[in-house]
Protein backbone atom coordinates (compact mmCIF):
# COMPACT_ATOMS: atom_id res chain seq x y z
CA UNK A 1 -57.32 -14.68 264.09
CA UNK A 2 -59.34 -13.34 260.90
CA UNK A 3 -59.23 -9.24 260.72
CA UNK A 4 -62.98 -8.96 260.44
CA UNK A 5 -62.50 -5.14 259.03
CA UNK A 6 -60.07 -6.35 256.41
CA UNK A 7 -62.74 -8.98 255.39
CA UNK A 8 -65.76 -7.02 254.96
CA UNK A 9 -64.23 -3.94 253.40
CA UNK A 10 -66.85 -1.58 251.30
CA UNK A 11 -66.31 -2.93 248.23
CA UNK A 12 -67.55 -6.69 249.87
CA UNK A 13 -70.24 -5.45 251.28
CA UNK A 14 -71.44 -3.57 248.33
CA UNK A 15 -71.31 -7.03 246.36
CA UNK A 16 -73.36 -8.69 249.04
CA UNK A 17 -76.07 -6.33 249.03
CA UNK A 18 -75.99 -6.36 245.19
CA UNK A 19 -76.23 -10.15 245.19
CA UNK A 20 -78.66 -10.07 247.70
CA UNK A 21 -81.07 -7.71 246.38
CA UNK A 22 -80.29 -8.97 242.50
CA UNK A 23 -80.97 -12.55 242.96
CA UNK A 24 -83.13 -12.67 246.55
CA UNK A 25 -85.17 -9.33 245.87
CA UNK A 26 -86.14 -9.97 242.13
CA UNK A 27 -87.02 -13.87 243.42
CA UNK A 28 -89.27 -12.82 245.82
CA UNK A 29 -90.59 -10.30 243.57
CA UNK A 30 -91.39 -12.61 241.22
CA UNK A 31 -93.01 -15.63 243.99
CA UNK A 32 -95.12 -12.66 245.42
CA UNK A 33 -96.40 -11.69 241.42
CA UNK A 34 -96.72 -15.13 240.35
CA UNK A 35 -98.98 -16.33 243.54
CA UNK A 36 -101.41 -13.17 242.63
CA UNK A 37 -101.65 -14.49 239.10
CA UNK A 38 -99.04 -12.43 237.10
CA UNK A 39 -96.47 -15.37 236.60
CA UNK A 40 -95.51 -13.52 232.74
CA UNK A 41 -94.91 -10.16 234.72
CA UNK A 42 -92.76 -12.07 237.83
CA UNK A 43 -90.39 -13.18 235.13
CA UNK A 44 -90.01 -10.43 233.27
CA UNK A 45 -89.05 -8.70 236.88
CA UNK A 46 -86.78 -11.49 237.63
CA UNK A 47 -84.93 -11.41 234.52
CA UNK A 48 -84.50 -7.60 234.39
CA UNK A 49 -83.45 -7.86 237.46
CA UNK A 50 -81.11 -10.13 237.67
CA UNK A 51 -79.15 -8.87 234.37
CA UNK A 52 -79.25 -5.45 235.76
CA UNK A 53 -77.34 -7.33 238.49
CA UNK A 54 -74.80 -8.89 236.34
CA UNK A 55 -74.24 -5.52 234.36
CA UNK A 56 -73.54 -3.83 237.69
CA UNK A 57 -70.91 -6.28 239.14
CA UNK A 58 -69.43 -6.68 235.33
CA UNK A 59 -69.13 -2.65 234.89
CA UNK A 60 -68.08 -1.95 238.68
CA UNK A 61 -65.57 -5.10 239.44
CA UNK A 62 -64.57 -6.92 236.42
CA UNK A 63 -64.38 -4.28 233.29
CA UNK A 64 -61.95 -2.05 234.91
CA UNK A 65 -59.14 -4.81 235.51
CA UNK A 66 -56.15 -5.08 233.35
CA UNK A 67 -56.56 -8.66 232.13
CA UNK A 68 -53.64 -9.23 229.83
CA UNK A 69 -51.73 -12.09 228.87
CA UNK A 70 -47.82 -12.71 228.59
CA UNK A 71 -45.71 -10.32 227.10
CA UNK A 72 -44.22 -12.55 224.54
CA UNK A 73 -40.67 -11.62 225.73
């Protein structure tokens, strides 16, 4: 059986909003703006907002591991 606590720990569920709201909230952001004539702004929105996105899960997740390679011994 699959420990649903274990699964969706904090830290997941932080990423999943982040993802959600990164990709899915800018998206729709930018549909809504585009349909009222403001395609130029909807990207803009989009694109900040999905870097912004990528910056957060690079500087919260990946930058703090210890990526190294052999030791050479």
């Amino acid at each position: 059986m699959v420990d649903i606590d274990a699964f969706l720990s904090r830290d997941t569920l932080l990423i999943l909003l982040l993802l959600m709201v990164g990709i899915g909230g800018s998206g729709i952001t930018r549909g809504m703006l585009a349909e009222r004539g403001y395609g130029a702004v909807g990207s803009l929105v989009f694109v900040v907002g999905y870097s912004t996105m990528v910056f957060l899960l690079w500087y919260g997740w990946v930058r703090p591991l210890d990526i190294t390679g052999p030791s050479g011994r």
